[in-house]
Protein backbone atom coordinates (compact mmCIF):
# COMPACT_ATOMS: atom_id res chain seq x y z
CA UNK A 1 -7.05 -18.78 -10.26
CA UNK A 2 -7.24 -21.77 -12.15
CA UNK A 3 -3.11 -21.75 -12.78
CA UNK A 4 -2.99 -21.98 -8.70
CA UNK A 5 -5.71 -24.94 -8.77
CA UNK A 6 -3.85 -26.85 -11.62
CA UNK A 7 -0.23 -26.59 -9.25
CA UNK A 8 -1.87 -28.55 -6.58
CA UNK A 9 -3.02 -24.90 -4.46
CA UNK A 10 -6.38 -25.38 -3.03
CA UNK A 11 -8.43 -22.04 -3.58
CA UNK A 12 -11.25 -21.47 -2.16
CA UNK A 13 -13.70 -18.23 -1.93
CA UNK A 14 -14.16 -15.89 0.64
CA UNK A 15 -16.09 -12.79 1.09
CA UNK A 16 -15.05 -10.30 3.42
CA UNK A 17 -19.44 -9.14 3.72
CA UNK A 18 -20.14 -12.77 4.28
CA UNK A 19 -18.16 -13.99 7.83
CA UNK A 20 -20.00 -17.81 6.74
CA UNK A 21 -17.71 -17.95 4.26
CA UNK A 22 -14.99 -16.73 5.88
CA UNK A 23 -15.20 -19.53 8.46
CA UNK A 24 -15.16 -21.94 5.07
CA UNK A 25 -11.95 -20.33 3.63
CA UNK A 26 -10.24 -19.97 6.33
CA UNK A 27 -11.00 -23.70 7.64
CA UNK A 28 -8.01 -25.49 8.71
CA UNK A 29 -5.54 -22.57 8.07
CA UNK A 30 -2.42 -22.32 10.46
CA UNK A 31 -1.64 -18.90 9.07
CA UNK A 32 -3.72 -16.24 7.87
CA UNK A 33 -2.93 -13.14 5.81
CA UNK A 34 -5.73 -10.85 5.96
CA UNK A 35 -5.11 -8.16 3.18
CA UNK A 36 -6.80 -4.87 3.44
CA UNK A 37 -9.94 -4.18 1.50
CA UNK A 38 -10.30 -1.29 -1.36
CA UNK A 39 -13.64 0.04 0.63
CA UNK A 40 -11.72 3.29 1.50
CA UNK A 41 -14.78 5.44 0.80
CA UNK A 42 -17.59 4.36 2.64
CA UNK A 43 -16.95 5.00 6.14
CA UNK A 44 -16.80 2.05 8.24
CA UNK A 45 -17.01 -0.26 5.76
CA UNK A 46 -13.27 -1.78 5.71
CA UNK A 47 -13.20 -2.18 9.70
CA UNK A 48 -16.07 -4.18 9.47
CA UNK A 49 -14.60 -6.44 6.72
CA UNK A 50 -11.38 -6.51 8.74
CA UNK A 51 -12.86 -7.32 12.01
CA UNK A 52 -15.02 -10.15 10.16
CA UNK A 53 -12.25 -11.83 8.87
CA UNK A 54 -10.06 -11.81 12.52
CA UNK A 55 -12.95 -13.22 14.12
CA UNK A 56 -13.10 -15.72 11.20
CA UNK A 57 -9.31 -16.44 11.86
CA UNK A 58 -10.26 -16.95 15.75
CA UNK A 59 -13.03 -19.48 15.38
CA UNK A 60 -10.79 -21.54 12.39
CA UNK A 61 -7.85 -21.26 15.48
CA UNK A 62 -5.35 -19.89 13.39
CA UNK A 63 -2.10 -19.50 14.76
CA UNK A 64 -1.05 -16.64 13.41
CA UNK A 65 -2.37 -13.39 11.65
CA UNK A 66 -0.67 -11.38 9.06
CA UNK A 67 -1.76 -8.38 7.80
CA UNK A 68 -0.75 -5.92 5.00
CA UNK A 69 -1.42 -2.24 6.75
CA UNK A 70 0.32 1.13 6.05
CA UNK A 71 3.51 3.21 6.89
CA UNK A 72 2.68 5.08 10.73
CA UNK A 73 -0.85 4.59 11.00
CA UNK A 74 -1.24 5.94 14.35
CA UNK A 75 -0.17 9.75 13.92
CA UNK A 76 -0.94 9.66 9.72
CA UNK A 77 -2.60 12.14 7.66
CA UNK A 78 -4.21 9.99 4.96
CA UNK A 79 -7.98 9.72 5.45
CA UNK A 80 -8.46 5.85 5.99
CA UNK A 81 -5.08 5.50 8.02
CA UNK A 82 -8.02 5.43 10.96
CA UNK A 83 -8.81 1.88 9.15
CA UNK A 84 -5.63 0.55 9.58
CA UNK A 85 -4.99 1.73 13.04
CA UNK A 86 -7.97 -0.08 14.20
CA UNK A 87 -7.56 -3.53 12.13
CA UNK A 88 -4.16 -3.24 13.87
CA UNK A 89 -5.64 -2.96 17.28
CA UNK A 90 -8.11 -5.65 16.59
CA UNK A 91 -5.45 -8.27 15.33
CA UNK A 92 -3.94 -7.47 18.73
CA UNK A 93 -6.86 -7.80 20.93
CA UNK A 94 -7.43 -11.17 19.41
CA UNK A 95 -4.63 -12.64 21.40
CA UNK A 96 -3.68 -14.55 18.29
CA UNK A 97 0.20 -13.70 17.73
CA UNK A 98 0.61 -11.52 14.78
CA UNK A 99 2.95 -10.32 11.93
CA UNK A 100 1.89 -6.70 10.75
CA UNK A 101 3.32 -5.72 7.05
CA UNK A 102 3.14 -1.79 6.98
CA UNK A 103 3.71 -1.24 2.82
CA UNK A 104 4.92 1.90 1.39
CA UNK A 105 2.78 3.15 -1.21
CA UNK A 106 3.22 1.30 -4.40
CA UNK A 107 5.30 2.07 -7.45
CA UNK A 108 2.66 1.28 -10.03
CA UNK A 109 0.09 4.07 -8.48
CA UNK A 110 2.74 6.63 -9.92
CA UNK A 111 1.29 5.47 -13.39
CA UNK A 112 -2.17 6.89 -12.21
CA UNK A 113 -0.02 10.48 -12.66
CA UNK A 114 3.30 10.32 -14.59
CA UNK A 115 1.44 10.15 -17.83
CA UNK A 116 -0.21 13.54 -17.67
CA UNK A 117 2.48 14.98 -15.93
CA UNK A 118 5.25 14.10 -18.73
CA UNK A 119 2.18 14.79 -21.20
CA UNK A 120 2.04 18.85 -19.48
CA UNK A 121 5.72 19.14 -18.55
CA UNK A 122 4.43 19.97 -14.99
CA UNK A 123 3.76 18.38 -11.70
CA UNK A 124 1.42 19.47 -9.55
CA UNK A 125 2.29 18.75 -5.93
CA UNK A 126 1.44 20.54 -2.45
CA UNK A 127 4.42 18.20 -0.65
CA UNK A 128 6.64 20.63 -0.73
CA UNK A 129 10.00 18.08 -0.94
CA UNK A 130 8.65 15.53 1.10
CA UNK A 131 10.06 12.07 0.46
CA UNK A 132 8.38 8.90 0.08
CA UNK A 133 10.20 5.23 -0.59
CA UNK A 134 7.88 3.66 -3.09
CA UNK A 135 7.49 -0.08 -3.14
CA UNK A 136 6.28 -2.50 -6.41
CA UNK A 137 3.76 -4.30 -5.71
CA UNK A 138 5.31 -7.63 -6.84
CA UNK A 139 7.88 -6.97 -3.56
CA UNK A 140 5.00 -6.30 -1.36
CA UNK A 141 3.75 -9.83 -2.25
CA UNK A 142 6.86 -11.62 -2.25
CA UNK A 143 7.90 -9.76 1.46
CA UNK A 144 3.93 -11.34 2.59
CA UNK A 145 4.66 -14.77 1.26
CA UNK A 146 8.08 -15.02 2.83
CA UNK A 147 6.61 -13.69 6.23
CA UNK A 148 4.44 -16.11 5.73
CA UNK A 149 6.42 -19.32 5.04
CA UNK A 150 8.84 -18.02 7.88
CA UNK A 151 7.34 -15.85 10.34
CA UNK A 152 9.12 -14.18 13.03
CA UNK A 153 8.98 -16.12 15.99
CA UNK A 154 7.78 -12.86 18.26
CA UNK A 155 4.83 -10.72 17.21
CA UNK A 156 5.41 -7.41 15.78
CA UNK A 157 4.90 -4.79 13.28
CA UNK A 158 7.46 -4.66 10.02
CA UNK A 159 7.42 -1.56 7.52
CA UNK A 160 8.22 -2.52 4.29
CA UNK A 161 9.95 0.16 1.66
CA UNK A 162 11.94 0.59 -1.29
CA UNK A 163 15.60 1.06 -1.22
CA UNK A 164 15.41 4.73 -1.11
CA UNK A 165 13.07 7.52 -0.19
CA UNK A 166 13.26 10.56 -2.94
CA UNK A 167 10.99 13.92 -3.53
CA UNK A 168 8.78 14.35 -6.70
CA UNK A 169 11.68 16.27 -7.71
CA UNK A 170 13.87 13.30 -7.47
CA UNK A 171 11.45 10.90 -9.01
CA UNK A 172 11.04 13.75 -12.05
CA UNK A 173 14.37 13.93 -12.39
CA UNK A 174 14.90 9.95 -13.32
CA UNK A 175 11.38 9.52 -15.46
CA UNK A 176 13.30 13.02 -16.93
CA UNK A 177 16.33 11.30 -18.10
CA UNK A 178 14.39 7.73 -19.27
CA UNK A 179 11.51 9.69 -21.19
CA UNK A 180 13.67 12.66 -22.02
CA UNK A 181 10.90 14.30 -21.42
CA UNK A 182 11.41 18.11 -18.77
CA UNK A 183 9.19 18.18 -15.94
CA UNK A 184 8.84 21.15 -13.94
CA UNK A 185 7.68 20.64 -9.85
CA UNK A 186 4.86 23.54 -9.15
CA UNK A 187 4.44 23.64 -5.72
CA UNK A 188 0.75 24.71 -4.30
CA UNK A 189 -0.90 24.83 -0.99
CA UNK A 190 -3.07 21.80 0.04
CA UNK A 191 -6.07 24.06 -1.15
CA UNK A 192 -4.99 24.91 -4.55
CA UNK A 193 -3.87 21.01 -4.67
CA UNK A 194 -7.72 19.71 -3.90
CA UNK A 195 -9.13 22.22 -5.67
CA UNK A 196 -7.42 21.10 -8.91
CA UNK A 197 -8.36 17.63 -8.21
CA UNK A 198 -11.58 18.36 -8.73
CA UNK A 199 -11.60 20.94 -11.62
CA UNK A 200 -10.48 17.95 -13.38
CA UNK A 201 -13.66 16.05 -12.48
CA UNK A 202 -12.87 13.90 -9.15
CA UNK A 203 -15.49 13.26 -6.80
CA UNK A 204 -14.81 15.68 -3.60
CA UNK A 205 -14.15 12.14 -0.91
CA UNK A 206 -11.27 11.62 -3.84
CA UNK A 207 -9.69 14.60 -3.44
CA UNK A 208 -9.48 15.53 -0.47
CA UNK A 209 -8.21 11.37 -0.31
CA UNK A 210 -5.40 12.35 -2.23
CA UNK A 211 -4.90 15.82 -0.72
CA UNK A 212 -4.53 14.14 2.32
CA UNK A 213 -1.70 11.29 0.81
CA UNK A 214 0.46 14.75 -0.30
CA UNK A 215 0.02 16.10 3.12
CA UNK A 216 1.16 13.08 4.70
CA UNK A 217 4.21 13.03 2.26
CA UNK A 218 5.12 16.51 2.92
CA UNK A 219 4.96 16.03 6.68
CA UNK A 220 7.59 13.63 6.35
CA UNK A 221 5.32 10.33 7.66
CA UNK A 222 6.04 8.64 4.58
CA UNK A 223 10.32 9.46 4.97
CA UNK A 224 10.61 5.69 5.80
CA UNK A 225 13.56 3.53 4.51
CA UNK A 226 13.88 -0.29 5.76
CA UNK A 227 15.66 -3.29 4.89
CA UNK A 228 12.44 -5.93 5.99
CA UNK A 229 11.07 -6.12 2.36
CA UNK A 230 14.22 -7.95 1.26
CA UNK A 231 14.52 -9.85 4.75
CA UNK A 232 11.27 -11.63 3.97
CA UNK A 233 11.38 -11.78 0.29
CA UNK A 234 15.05 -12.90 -0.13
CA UNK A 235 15.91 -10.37 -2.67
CA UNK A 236 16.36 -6.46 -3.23
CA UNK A 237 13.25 -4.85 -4.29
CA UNK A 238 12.81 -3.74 -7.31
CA UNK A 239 14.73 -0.17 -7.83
CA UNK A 240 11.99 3.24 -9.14
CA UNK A 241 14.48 3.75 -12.23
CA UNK A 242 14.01 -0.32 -12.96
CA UNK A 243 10.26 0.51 -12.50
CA UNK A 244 10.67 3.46 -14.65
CA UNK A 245 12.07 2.06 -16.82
CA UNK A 246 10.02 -1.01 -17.55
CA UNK A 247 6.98 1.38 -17.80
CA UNK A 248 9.08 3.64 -20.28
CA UNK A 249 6.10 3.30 -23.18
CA UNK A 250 3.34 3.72 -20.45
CA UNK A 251 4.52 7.16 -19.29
CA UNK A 252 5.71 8.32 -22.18
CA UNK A 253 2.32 7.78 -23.78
């Protein structure tokens, strides 16, 4: 972070297992945006890192949380959506007023699949046309910092999408005409789905992680299209065929 530190931004470190320092990052700060932790497999482990850094925000008086969280927590199928639910009702409880970001999943984790799926021609999927409005992370940032530099003046939760919620179909159809490349959709059951995940090698908490994602897409939870990224940011997210596009040579392979 030494760019930040040479522009006059004071960093400082913080460790989400260590509240002490915490209460030394978080000295002084009016406004405090807690982002959520990667510990999504070790149960437990990310509310207590949560809950450590709201009570950090309490005793440094902060007068406002924000908090990057997830699409419908509260009735979701993924696995750690439980996480989220309960850092939400914790931010809450704290009496502190609050500004909840729920992000759509982001853009770049398609790049954790697209390259094996133009590689076979086929895409595995068990959400049988469910639609999801994918979000770059860059716009996830830039909707925190403006809800941060001008927060609402009320508490309340915000979702946060991209301009338009589409199938795998939809999104094979525009890496199709980019890449040039023919992808075919095979639909499975969420059974077939896991069980694939792991003949390929991942862990079993993985896959039934991601089983649970495609569930949640194919029950429609993630059919969510708002206009509060650009609100905050001050500019229209970025588009999937623009993302597509500008990871042409990545998906291609």
């Amino acid at each position: 972070l030494a760019d930040l530190s040479e522009k006059g931004v004071i960093v400082r470190k913080g460790d989400f297992d260590d509240p002490a320092s915490l209460d030394a990052a978080f000295k002084g700060a009016d406004r405090i945006l807690i982002v959520s932790t990667d510990a999504v497999l070790v149960p437990g482990k990310r509310i207590a890192q949560h809950k450590a850094a709201v009570e950090a925000a309490k005793r440094a008086g902060a007068k406002r949380i924000l908090y990057t969280s997830m699409p419908g927590p509260e009735t979701s199928e993924v696995l750690f959506a439980p996480d989220h639910k309960e850092t939400e009702e914790a931010i809450k409880a704290s009496g502190i007023p609050y500004t909840i970001l729920r992000a759509s999943w982001y853009q770049e984790g398609l790049l954790n699949s697209l390259p094996n799926v133009v590689k076979s021609g086929k895409w595995v999927t068990s959400t049988k046309g469910g639609k999801l409005a994918h979000l770059s992370r860059d716009d996830i940032a830039a909707g925190a910092a403006g809800a941060l530099a001008n927060p609402p003046a009320e508490s309340g939760i915000h979702t946060l999408t991209g301009e338009k919620a589409r199938s795998y179909a939809e999104v094979a159809e525009i890496v199709t005409r980019v890449t040039g490349k023919p992808i075919e959709i095979v639909e499975v059951d969420d059974d077939a789905f896991e069980q694939g995940l792991r003949s390929v090698g991942l862990p079993e908490p993985v896959a039934q992680l991601v089983t649970s994602i495609e569930r949640n897409i194919r029950k429609g939870n993630f059919d969510i299209v708002t206009d509060e990224a650009e609100r905050f940011a001050g500019k229209k997210p970025q588009t999937l065929e623009a993302f597509v596009e500008a990871n042409k040579a990545a998906i291609a392979g």
